[in-house]
C-alpha atoms as a PDB file:
ATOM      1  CA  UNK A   1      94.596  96.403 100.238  1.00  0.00           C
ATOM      2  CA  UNK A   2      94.798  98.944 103.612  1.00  0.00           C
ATOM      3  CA  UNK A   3      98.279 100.152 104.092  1.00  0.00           C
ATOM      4  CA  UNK A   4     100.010  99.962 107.600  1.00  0.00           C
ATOM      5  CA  UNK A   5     102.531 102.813 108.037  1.00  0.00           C
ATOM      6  CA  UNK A   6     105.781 100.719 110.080  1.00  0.00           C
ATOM      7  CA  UNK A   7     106.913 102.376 112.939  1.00  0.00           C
ATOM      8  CA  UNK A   8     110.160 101.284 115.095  1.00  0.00           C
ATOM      9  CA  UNK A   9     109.244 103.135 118.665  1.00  0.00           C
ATOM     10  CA  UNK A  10     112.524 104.734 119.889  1.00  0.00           C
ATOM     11  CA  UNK A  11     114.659 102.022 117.587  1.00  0.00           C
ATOM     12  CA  UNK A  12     116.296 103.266 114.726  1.00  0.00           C
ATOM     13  CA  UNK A  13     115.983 101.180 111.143  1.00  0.00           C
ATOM     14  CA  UNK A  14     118.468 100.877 108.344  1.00  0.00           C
ATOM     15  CA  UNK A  15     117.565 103.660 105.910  1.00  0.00           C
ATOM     16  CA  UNK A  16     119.869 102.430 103.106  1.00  0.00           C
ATOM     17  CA  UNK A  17     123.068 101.472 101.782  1.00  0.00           C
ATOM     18  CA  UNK A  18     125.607 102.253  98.824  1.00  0.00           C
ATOM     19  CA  UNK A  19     129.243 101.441  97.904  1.00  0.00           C
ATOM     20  CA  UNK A  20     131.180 101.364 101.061  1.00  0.00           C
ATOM     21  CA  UNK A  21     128.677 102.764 103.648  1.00  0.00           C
ATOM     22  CA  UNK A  22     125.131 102.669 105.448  1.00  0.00           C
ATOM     23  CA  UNK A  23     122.812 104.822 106.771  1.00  0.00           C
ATOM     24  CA  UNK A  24     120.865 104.777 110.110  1.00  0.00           C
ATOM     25  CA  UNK A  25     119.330 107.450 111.847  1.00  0.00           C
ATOM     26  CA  UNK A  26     119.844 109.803 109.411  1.00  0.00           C
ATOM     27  CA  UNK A  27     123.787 108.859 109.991  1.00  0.00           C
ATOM     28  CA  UNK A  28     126.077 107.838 107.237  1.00  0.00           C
ATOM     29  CA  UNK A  29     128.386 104.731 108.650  1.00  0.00           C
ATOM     30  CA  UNK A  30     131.431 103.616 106.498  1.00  0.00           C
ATOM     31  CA  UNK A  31     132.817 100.109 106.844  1.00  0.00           C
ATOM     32  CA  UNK A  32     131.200  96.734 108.692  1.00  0.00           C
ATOM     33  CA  UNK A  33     128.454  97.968 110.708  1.00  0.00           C
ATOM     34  CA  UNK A  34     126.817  95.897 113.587  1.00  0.00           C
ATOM     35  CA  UNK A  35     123.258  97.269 113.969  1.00  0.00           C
ATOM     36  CA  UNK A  36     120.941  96.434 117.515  1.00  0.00           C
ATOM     37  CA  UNK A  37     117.825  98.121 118.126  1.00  0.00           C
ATOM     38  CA  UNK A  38     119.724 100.785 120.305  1.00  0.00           C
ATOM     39  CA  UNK A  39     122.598 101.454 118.373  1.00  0.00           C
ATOM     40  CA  UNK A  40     124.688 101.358 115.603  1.00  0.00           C
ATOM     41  CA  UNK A  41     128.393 101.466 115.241  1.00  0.00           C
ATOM     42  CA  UNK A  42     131.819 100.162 113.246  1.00  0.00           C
ATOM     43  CA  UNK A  43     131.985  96.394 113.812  1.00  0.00           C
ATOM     44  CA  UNK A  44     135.520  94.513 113.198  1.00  0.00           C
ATOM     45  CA  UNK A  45     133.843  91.785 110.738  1.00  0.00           C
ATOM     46  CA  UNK A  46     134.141  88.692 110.214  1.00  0.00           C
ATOM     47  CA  UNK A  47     137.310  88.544 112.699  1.00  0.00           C
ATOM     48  CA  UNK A  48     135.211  90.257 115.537  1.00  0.00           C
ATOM     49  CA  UNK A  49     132.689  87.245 117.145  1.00  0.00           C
ATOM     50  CA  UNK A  50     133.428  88.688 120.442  1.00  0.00           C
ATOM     51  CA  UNK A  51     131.300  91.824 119.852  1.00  0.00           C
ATOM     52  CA  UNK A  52     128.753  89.609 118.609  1.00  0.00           C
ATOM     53  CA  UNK A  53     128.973  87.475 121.630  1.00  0.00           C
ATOM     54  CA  UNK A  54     129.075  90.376 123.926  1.00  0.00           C
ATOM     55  CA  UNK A  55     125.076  91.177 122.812  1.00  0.00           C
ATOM     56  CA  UNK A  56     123.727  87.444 123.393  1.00  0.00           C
ATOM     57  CA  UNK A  57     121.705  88.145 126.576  1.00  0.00           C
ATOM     58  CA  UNK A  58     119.966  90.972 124.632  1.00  0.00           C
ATOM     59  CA  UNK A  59     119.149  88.994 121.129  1.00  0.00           C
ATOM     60  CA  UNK A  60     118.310  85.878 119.546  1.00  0.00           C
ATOM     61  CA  UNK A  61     119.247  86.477 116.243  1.00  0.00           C
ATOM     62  CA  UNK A  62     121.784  87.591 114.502  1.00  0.00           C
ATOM     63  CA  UNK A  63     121.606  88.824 110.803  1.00  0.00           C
ATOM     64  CA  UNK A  64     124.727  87.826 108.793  1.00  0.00           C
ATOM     65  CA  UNK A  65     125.454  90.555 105.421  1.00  0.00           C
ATOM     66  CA  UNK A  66     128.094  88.922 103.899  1.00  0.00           C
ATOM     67  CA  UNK A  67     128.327  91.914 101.484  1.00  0.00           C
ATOM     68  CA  UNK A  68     126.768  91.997  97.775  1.00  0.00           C
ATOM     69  CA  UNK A  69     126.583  88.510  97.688  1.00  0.00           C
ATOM     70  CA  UNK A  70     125.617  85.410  99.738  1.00  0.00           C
ATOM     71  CA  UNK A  71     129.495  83.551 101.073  1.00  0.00           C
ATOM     72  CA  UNK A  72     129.337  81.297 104.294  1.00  0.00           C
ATOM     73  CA  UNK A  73     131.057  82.494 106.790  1.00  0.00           C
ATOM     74  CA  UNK A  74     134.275  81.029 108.678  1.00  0.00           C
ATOM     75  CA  UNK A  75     132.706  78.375 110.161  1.00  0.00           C
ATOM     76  CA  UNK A  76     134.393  79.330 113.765  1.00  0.00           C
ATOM     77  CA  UNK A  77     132.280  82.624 113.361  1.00  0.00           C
ATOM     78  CA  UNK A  78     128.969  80.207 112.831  1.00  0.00           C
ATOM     79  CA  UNK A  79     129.955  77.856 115.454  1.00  0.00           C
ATOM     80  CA  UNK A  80     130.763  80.456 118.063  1.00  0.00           C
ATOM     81  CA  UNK A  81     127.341  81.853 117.703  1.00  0.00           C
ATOM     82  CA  UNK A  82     125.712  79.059 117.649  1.00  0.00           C
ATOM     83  CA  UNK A  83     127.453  77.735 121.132  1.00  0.00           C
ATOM     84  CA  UNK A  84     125.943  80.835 122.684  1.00  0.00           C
ATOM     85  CA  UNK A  85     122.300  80.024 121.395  1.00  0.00           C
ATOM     86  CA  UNK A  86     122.189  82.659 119.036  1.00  0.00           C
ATOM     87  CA  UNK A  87     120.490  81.877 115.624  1.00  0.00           C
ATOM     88  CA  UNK A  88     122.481  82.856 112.458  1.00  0.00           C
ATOM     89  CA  UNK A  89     120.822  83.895 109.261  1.00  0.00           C
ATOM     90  CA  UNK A  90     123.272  84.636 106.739  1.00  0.00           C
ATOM     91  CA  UNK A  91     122.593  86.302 103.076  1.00  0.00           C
ATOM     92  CA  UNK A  92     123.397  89.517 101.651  1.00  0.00           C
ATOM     93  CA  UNK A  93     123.520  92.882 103.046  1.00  0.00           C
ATOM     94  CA  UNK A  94     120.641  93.968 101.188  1.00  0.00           C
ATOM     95  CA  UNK A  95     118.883  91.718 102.518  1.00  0.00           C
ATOM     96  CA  UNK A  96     120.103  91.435 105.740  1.00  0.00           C
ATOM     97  CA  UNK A  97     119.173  95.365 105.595  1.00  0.00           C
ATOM     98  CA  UNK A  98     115.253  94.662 104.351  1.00  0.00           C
ATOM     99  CA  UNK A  99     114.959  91.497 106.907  1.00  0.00           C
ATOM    100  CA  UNK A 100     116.155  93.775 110.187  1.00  0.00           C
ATOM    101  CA  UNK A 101     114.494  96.445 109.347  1.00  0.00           C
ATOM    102  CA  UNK A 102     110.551  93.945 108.962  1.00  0.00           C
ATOM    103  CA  UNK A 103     112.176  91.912 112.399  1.00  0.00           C
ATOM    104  CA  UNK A 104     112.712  95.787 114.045  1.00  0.00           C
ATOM    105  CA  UNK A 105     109.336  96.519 113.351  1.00  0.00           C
ATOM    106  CA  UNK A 106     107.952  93.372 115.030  1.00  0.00           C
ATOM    107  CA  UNK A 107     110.078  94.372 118.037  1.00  0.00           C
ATOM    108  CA  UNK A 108     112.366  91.065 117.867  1.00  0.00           C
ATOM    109  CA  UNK A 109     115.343  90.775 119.234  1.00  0.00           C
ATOM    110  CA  UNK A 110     117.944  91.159 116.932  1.00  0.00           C
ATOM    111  CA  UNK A 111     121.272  92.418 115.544  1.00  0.00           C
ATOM    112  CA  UNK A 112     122.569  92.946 112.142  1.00  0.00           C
ATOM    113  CA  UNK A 113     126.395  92.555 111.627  1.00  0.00           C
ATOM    114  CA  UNK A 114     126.478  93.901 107.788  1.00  0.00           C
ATOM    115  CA  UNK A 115     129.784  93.715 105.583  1.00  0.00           C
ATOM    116  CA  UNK A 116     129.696  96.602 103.500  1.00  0.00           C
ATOM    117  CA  UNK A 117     128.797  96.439  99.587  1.00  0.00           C
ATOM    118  CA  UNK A 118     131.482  97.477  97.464  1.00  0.00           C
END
């Protein structure tokens, strides 16, 4: 089987995760952590829909990390979203890491709002 080497362009992928924190771009990121192609910064969690909403004319999906384990969200959060038209996928953060990173590399349009693992 021929190996592809992934490449993101200018966009920057999650590089990994531990108790607490993320990394990205070589940058360690402590707390929730909303992730776009073009950036990555603190995110207010689940409380914090507007930030998500802010993004909706520049994604289509949003990436829900619950932390170390799958929990549904408030369904406000959900609902909000899905108003706007935005997709929710909600699972881990380990996964939600693994999934943005294969949906970066196919140059979708997405963000990843990641509670952190403790």
């Amino acid at each position: 089987m021929p190996l592809t080497e992934i490449t993101y362009g200018t966009a920057q992928p999650i590089e990994g995760y531990g108790p607490g924190f993320f990394r990205v771009g070589g940058h360690v990121l402590r707390g929730a952590l909303l992730v776009t192609p073009w950036e990555a910064g603190p995110w207010g969690g689940l409380s914090d829909v507007a930030a998500v909403l802010a993004l909706r004319d520049k994604i289509d999906v949003v990436l829900l990390g619950m932390g170390r384990d799958i929990a549904h969200p408030p369904p406000e959060f959900r609902a909000a979203l899905e108003e706007a038209g935005l997709g929710v996928d909600v699972m881990s953060s380990a996964a939600a890491a693994r999934t943005y990173n294969v949906l970066l590399s196919e140059g979708r349009r997405i963000v990843a709002c990641l509670l952190p693992v403790d």
